[in-house]
PDB file of N, CA and C in Angstrom:
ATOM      1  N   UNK A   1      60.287 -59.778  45.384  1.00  0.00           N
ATOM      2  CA  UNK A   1      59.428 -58.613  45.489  1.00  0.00           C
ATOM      3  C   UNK A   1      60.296 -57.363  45.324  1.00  0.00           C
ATOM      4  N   UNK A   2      59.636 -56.396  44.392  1.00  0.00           N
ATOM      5  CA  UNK A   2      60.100 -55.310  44.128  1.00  0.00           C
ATOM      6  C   UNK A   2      59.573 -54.139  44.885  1.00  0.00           C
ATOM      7  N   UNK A   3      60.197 -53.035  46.185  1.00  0.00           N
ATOM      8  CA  UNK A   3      59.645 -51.917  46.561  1.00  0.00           C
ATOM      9  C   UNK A   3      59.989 -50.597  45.567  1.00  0.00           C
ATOM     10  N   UNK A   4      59.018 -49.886  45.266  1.00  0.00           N
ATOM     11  CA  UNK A   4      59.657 -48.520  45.031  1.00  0.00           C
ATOM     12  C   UNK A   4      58.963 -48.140  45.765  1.00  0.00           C
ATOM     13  N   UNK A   5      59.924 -46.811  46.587  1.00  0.00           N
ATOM     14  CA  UNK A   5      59.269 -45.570  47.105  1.00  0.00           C
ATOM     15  C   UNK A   5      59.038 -44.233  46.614  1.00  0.00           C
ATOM     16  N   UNK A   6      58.231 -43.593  46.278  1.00  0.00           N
ATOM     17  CA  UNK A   6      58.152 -42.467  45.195  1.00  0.00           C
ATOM     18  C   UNK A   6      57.991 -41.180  46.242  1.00  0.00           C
ATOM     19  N   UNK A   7      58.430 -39.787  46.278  1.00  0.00           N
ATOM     20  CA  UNK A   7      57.951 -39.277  47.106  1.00  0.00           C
ATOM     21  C   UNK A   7      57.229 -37.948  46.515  1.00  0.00           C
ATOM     22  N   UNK A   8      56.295 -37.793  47.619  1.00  0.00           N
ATOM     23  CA  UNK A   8      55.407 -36.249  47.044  1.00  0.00           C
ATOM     24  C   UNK A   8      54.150 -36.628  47.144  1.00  0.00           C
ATOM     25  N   UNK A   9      53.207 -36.096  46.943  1.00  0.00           N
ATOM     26  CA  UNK A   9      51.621 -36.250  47.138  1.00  0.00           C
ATOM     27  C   UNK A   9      51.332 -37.117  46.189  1.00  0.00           C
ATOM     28  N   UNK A  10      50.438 -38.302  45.775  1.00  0.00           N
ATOM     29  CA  UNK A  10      50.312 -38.869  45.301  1.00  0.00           C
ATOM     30  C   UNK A  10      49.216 -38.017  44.367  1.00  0.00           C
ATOM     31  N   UNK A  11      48.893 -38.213  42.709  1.00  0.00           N
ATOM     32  CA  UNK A  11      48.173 -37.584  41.846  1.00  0.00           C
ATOM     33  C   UNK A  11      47.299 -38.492  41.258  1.00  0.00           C
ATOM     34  N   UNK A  12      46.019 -38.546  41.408  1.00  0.00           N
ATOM     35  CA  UNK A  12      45.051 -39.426  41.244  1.00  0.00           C
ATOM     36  C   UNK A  12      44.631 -38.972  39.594  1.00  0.00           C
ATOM     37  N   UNK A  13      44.626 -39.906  38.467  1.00  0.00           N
ATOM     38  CA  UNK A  13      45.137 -39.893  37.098  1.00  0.00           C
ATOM     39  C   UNK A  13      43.443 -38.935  36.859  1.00  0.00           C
ATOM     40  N   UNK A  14      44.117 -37.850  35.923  1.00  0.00           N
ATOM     41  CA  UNK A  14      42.778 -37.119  35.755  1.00  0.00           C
ATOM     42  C   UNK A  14      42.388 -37.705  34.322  1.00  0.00           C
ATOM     43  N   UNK A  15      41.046 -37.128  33.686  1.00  0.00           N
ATOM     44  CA  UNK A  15      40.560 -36.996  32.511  1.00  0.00           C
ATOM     45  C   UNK A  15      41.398 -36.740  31.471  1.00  0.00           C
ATOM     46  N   UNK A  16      41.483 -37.761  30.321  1.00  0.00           N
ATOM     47  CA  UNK A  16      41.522 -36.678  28.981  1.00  0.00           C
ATOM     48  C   UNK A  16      41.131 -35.576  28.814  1.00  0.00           C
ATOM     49  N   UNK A  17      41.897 -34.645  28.192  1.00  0.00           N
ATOM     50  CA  UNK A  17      40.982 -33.371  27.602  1.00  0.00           C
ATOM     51  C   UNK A  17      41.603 -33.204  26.131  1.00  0.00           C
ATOM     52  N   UNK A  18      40.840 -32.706  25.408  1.00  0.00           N
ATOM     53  CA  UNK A  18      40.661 -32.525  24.017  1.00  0.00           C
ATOM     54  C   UNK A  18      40.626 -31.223  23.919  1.00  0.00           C
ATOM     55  N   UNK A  19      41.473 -30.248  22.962  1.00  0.00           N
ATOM     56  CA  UNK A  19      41.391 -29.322  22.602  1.00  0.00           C
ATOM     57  C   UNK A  19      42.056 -28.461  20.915  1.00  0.00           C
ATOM     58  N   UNK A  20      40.856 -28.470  20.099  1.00  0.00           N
ATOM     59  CA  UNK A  20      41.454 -28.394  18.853  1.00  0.00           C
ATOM     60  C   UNK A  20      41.260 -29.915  18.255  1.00  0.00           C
ATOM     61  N   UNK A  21      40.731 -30.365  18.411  1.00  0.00           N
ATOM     62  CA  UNK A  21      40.485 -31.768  18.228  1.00  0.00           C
ATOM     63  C   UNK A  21      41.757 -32.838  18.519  1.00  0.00           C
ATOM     64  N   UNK A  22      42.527 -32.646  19.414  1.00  0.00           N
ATOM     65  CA  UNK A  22      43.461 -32.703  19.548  1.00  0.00           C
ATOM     66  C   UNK A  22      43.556 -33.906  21.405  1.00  0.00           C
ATOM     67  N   UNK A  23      43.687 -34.945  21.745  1.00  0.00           N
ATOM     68  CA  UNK A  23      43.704 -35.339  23.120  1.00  0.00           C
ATOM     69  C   UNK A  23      44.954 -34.945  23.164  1.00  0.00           C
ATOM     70  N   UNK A  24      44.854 -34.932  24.946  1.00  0.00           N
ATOM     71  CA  UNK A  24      46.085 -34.961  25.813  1.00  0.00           C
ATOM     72  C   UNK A  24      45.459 -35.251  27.141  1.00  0.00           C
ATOM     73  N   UNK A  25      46.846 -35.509  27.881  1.00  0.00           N
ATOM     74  CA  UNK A  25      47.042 -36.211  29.045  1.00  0.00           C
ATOM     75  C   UNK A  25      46.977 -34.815  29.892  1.00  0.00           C
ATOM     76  N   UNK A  26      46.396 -33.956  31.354  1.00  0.00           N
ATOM     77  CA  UNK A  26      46.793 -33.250  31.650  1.00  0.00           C
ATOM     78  C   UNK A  26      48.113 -32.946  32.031  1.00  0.00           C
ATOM     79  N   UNK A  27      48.954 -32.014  32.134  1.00  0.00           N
ATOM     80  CA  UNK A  27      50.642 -31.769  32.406  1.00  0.00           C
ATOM     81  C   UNK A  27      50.777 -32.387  34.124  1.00  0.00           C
ATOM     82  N   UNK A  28      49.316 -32.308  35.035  1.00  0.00           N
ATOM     83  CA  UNK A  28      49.765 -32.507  36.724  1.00  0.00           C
ATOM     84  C   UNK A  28      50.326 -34.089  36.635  1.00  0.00           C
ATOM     85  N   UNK A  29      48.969 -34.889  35.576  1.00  0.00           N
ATOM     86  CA  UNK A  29      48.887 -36.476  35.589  1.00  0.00           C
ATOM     87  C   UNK A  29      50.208 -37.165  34.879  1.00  0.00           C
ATOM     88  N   UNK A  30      50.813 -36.058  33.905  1.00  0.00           N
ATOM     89  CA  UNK A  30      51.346 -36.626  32.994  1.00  0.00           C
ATOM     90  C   UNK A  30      53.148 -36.280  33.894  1.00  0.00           C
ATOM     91  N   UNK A  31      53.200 -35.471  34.740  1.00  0.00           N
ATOM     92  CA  UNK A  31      54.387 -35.275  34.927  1.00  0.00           C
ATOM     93  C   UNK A  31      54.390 -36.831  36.803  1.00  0.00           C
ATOM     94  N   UNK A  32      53.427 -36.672  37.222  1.00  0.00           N
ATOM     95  CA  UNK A  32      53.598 -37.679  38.206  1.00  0.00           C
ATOM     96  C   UNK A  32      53.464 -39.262  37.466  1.00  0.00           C
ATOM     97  N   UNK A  33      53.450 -39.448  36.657  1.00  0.00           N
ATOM     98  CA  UNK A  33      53.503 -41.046  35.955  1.00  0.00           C
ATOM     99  C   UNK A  33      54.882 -40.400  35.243  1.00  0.00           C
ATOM    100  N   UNK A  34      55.540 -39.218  35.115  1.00  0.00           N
ATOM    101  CA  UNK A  34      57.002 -39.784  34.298  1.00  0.00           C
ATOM    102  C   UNK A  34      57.686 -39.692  35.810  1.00  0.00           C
ATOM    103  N   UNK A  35      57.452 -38.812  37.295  1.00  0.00           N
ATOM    104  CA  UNK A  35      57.800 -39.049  38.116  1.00  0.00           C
ATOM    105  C   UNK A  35      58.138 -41.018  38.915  1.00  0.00           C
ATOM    106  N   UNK A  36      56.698 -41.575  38.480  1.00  0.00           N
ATOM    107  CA  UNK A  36      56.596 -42.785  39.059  1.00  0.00           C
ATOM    108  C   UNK A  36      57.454 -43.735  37.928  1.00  0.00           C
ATOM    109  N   UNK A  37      57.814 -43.362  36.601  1.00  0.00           N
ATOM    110  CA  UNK A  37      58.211 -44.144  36.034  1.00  0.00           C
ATOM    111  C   UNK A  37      59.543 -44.045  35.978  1.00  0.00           C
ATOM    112  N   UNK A  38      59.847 -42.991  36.093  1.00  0.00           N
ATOM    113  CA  UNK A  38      61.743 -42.973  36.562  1.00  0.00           C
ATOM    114  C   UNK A  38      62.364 -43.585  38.081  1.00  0.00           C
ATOM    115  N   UNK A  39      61.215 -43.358  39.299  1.00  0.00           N
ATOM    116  CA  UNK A  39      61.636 -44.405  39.879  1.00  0.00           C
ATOM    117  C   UNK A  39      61.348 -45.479  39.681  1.00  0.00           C
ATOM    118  N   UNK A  40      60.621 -46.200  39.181  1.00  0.00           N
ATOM    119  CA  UNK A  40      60.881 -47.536  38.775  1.00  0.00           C
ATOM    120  C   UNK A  40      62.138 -48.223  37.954  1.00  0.00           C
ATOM    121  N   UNK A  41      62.269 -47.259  37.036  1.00  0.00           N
ATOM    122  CA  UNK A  41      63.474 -47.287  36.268  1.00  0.00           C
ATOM    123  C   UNK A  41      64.494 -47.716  36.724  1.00  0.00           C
ATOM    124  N   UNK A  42      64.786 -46.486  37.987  1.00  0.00           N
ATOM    125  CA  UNK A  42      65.935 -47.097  38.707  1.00  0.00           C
ATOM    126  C   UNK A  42      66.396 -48.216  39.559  1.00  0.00           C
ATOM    127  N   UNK A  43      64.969 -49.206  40.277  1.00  0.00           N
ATOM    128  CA  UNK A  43      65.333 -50.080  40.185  1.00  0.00           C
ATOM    129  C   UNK A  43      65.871 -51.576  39.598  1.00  0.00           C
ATOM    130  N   UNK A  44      65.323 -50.993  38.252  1.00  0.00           N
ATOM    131  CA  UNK A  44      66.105 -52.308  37.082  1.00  0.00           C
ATOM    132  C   UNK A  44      65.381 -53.291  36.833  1.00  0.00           C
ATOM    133  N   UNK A  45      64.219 -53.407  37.781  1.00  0.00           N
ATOM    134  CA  UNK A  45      63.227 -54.522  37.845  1.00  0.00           C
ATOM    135  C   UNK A  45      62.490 -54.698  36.564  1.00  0.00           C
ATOM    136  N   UNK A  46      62.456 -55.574  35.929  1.00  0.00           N
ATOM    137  CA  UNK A  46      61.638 -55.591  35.120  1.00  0.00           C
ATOM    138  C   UNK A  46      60.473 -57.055  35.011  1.00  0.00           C
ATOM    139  N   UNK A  47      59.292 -56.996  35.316  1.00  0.00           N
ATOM    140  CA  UNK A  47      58.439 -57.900  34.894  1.00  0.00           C
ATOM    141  C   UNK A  47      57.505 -58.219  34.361  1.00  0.00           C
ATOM    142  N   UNK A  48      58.067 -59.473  33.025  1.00  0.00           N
ATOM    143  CA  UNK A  48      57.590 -59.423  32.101  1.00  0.00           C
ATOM    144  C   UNK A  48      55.807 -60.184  31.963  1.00  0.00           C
ATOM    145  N   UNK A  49      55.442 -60.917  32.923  1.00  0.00           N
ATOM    146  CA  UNK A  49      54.001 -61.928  33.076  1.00  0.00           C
ATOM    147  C   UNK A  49      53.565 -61.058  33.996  1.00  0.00           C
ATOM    148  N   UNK A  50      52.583 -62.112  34.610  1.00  0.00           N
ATOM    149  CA  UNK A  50      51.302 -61.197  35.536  1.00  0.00           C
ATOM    150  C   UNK A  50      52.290 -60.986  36.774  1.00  0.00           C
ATOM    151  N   UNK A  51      51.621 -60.078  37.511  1.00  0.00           N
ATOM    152  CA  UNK A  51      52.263 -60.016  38.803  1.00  0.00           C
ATOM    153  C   UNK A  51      50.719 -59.243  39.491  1.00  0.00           C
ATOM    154  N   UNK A  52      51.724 -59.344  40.811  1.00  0.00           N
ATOM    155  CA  UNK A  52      50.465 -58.547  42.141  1.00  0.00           C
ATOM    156  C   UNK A  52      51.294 -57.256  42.595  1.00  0.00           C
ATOM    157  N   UNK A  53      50.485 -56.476  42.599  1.00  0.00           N
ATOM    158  CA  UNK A  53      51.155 -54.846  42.745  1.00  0.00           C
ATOM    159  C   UNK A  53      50.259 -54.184  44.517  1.00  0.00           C
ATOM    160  N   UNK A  54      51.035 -54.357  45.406  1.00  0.00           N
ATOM    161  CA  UNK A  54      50.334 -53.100  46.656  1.00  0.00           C
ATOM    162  C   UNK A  54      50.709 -52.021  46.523  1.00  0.00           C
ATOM    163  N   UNK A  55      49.934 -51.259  46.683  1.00  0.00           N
ATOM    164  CA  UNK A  55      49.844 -49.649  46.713  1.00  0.00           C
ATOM    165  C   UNK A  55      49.975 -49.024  48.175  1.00  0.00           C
ATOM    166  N   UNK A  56      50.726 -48.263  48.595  1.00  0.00           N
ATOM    167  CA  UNK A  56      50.188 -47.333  50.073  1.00  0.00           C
ATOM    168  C   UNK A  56      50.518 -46.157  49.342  1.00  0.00           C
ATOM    169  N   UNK A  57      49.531 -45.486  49.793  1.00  0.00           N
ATOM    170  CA  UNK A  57      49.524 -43.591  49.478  1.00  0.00           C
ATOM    171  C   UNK A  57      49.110 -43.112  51.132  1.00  0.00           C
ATOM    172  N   UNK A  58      50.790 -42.555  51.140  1.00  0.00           N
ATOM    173  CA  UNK A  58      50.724 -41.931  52.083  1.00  0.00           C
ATOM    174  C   UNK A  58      50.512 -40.078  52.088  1.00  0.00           C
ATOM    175  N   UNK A  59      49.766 -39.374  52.891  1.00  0.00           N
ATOM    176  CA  UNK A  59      49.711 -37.993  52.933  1.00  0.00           C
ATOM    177  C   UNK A  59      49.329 -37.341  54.271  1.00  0.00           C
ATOM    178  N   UNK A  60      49.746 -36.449  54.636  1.00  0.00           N
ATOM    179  CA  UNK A  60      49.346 -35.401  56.018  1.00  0.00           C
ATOM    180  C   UNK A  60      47.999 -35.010  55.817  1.00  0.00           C
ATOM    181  N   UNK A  61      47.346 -34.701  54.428  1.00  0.00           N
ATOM    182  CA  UNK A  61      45.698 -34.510  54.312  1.00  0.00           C
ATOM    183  C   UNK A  61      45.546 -35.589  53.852  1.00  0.00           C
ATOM    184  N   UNK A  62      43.869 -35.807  53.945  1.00  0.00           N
ATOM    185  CA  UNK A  62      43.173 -36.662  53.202  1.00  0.00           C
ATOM    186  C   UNK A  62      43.395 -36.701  51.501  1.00  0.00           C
ATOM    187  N   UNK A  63      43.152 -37.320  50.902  1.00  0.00           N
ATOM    188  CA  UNK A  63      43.792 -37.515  49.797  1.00  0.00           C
ATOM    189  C   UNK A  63      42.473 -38.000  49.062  1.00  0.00           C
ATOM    190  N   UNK A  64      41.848 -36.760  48.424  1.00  0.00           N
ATOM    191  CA  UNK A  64      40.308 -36.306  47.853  1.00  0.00           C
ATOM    192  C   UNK A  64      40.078 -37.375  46.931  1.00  0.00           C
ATOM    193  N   UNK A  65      41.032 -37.626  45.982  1.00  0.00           N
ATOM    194  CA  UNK A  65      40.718 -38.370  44.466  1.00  0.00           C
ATOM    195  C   UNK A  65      39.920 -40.059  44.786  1.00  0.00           C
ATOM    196  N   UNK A  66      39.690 -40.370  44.013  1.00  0.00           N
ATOM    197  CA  UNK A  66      39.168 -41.899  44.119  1.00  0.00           C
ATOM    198  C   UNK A  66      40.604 -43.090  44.072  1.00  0.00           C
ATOM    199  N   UNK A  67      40.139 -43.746  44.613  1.00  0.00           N
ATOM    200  CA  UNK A  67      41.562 -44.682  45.065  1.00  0.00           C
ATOM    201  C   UNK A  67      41.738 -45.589  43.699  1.00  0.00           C
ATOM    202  N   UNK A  68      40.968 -45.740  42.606  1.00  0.00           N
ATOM    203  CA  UNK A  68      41.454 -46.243  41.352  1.00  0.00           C
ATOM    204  C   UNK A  68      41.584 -45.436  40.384  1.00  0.00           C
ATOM    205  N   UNK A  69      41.674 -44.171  40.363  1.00  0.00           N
ATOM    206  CA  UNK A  69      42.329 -43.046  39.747  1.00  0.00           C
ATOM    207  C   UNK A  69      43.968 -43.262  40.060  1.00  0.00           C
ATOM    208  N   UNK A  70      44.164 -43.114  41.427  1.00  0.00           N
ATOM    209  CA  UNK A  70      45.193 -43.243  41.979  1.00  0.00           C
ATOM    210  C   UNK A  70      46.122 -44.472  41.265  1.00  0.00           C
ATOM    211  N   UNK A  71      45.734 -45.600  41.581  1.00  0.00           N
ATOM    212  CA  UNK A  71      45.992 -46.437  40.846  1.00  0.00           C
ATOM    213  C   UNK A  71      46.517 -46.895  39.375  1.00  0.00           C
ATOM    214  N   UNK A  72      45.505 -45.779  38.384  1.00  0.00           N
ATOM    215  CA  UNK A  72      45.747 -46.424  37.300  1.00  0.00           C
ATOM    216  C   UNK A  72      46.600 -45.089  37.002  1.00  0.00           C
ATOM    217  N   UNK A  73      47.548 -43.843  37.477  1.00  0.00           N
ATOM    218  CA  UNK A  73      48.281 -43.336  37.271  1.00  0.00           C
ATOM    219  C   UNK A  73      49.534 -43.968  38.167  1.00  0.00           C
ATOM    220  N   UNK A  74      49.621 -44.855  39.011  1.00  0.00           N
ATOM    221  CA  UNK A  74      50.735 -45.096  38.965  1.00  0.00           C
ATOM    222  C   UNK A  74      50.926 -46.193  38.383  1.00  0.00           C
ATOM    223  N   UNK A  75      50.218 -47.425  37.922  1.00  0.00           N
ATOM    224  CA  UNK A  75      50.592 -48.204  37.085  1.00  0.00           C
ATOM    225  C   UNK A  75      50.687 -47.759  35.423  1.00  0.00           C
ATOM    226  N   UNK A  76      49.836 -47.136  35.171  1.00  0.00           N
ATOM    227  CA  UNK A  76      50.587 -46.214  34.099  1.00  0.00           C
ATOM    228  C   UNK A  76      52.448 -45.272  34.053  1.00  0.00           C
ATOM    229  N   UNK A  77      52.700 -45.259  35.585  1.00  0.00           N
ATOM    230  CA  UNK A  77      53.791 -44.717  35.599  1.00  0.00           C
ATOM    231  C   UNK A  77      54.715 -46.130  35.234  1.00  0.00           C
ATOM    232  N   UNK A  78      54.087 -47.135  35.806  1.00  0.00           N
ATOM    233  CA  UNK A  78      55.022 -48.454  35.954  1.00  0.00           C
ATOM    234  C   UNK A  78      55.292 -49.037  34.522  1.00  0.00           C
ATOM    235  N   UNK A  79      53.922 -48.798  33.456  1.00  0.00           N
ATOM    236  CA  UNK A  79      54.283 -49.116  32.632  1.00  0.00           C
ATOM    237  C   UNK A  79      55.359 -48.380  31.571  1.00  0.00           C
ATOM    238  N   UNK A  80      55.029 -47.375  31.729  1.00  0.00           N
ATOM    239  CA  UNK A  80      56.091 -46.054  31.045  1.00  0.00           C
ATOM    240  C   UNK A  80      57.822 -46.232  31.581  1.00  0.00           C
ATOM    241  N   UNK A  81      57.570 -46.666  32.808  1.00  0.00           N
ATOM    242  CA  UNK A  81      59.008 -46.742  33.369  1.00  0.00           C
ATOM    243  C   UNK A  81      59.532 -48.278  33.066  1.00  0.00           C
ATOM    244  N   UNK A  82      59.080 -49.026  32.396  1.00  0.00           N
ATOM    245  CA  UNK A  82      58.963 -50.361  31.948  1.00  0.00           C
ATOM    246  C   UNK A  82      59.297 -51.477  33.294  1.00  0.00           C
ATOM    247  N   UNK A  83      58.550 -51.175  34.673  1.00  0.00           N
ATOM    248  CA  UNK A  83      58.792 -52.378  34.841  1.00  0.00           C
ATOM    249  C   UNK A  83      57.693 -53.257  34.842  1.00  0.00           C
ATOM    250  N   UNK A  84      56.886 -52.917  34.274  1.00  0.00           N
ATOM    251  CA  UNK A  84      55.457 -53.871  33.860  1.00  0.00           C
ATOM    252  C   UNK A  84      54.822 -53.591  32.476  1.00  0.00           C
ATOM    253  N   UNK A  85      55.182 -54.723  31.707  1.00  0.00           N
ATOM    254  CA  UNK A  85      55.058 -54.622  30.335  1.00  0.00           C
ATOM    255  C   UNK A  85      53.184 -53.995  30.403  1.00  0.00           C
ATOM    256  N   UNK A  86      52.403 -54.206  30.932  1.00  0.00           N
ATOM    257  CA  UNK A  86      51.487 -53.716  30.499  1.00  0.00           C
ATOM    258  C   UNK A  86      50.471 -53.971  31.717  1.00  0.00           C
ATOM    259  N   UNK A  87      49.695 -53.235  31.776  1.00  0.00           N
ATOM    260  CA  UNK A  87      48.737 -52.741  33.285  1.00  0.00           C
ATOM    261  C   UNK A  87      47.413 -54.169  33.214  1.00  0.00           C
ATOM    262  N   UNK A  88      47.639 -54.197  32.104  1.00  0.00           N
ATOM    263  CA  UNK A  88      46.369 -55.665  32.068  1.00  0.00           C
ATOM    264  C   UNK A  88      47.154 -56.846  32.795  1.00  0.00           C
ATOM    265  N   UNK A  89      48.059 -56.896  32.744  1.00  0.00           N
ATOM    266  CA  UNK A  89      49.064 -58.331  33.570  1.00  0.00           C
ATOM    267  C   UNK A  89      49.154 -58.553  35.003  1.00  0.00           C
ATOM    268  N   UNK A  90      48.266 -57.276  35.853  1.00  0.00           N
ATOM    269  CA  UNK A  90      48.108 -56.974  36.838  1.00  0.00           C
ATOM    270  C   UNK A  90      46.537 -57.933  37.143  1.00  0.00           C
ATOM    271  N   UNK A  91      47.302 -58.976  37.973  1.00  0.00           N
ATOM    272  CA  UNK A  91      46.142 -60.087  38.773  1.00  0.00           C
ATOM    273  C   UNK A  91      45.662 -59.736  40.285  1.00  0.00           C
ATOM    274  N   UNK A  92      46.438 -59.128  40.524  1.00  0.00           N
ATOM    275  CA  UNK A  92      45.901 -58.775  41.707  1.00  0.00           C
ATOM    276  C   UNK A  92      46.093 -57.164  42.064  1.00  0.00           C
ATOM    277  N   UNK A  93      45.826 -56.343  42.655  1.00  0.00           N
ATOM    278  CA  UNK A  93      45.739 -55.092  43.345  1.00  0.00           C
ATOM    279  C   UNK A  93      45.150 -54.202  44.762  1.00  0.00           C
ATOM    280  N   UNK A  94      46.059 -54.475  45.259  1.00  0.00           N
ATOM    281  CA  UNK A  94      45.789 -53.996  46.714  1.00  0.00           C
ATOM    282  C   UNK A  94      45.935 -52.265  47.023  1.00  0.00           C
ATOM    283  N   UNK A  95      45.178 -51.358  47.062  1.00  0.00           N
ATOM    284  CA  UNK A  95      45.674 -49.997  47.766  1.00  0.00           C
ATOM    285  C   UNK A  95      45.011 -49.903  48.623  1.00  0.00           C
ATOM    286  N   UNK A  96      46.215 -48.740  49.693  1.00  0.00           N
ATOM    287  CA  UNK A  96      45.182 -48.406  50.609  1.00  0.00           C
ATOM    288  C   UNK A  96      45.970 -46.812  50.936  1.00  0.00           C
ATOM    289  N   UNK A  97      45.054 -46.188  51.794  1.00  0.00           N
ATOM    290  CA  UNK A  97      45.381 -44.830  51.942  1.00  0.00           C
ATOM    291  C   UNK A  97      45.433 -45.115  53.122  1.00  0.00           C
ATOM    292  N   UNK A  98      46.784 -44.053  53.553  1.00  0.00           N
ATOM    293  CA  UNK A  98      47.206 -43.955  55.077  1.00  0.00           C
ATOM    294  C   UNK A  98      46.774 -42.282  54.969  1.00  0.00           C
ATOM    295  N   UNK A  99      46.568 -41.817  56.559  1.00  0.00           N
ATOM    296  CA  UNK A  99      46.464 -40.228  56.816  1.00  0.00           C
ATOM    297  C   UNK A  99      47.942 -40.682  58.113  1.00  0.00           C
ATOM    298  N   UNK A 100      48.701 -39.235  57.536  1.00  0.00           N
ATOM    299  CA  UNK A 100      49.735 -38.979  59.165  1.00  0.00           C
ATOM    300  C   UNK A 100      48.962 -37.881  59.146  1.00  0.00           C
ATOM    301  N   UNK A 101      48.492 -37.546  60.058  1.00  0.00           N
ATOM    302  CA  UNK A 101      48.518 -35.929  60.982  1.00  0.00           C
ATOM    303  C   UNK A 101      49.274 -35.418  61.093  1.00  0.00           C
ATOM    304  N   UNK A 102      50.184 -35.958  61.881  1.00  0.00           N
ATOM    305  CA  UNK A 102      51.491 -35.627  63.429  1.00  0.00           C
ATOM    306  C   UNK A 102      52.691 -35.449  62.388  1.00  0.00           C
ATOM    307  N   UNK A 103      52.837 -36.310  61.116  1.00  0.00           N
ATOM    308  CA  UNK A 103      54.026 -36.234  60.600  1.00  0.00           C
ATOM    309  C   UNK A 103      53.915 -35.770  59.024  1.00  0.00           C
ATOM    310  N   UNK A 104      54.645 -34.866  58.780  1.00  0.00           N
ATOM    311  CA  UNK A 104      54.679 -34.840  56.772  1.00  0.00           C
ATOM    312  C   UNK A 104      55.369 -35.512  56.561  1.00  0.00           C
ATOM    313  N   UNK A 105      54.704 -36.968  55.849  1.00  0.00           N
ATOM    314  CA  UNK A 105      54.780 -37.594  55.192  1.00  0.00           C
ATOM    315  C   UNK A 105      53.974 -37.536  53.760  1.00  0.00           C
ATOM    316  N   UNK A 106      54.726 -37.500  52.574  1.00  0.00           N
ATOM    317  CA  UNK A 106      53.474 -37.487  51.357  1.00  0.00           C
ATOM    318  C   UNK A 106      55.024 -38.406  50.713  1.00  0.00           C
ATOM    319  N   UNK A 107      53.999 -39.561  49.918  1.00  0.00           N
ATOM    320  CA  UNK A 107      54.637 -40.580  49.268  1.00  0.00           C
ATOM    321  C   UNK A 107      53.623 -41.316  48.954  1.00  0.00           C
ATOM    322  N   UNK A 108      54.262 -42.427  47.963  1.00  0.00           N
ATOM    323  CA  UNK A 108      53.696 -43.373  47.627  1.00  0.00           C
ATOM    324  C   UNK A 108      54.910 -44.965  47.805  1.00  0.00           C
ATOM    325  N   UNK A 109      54.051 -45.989  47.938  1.00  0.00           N
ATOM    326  CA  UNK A 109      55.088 -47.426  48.285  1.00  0.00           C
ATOM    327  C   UNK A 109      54.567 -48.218  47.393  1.00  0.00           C
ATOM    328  N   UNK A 110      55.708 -48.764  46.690  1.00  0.00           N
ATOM    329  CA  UNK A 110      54.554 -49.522  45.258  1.00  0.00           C
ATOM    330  C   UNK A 110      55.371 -50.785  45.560  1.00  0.00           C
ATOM    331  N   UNK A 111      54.930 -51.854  46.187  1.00  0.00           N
ATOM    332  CA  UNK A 111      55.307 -53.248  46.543  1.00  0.00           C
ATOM    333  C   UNK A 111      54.402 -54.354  44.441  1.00  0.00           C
ATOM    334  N   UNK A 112      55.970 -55.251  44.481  1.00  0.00           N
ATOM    335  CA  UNK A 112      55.342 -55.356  42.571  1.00  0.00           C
ATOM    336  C   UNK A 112      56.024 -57.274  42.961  1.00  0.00           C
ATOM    337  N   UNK A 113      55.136 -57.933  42.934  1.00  0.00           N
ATOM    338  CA  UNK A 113      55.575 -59.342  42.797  1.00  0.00           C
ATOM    339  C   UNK A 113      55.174 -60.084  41.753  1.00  0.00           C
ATOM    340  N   UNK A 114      56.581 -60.849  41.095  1.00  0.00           N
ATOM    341  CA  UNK A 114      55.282 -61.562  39.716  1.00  0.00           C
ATOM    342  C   UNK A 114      55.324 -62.844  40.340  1.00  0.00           C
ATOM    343  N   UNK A 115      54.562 -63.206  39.531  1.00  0.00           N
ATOM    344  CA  UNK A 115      53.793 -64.681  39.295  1.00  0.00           C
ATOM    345  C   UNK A 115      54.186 -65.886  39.277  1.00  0.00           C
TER     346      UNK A 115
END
């Protein structure tokens, strides 16, 4: 089993937008998946078949976005950071959202086991 810990508010993957006939990724979504994909990077892990991925998103506020937004920007980070050849190889998926009150904490814990 592979942990990364990522830190900072977690960014729940927004919309395409099109402009000029032109898509893009927004700059908030697109800079926290190269965030999540450089730590992955650094752990070296790479796996290539299915695996099971847990999620904790931790934050001091509630954390507004939908919990598979959340999701598919950090496995998008995972795939960019190559340690998961591709987000479909994902058999299983667990997240869950923690609230601290008492403590600032903002992170994310990406637990990655293959198959």
């Amino acid at each position: 089993m592979t942990v990364v810990e990522i830190p900072g508010r977690p960014i729940a993957k927004q919309r395409a937008r099109t402009v000029n006939g032109r898509t893009y990724t927004p700059p908030r979504t697109r800079h926290f998946e190269e965030l999540v994909a450089m730590y992955c990077r650094a752990t070296g892990a790479r796996f290539a078949g299915h695996v099971s991925v847990s999620i904790t998103l931790c934050a001091k506020h509630r954390l507004a976005g939908d919990l598979d937004n959340y999701a598919k920007s950090i496995l998008d980070g995972m795939v960019k950071g190559e340690m998961i050849k591709d987000d479909r190889l994902v058999d299983k998926l667990v997240i869950e959202r923690v609230e601290q009150a008492d403590v600032d904490c903002s992170y994310v814990e990406v637990r990655t086991r293959g198959e």
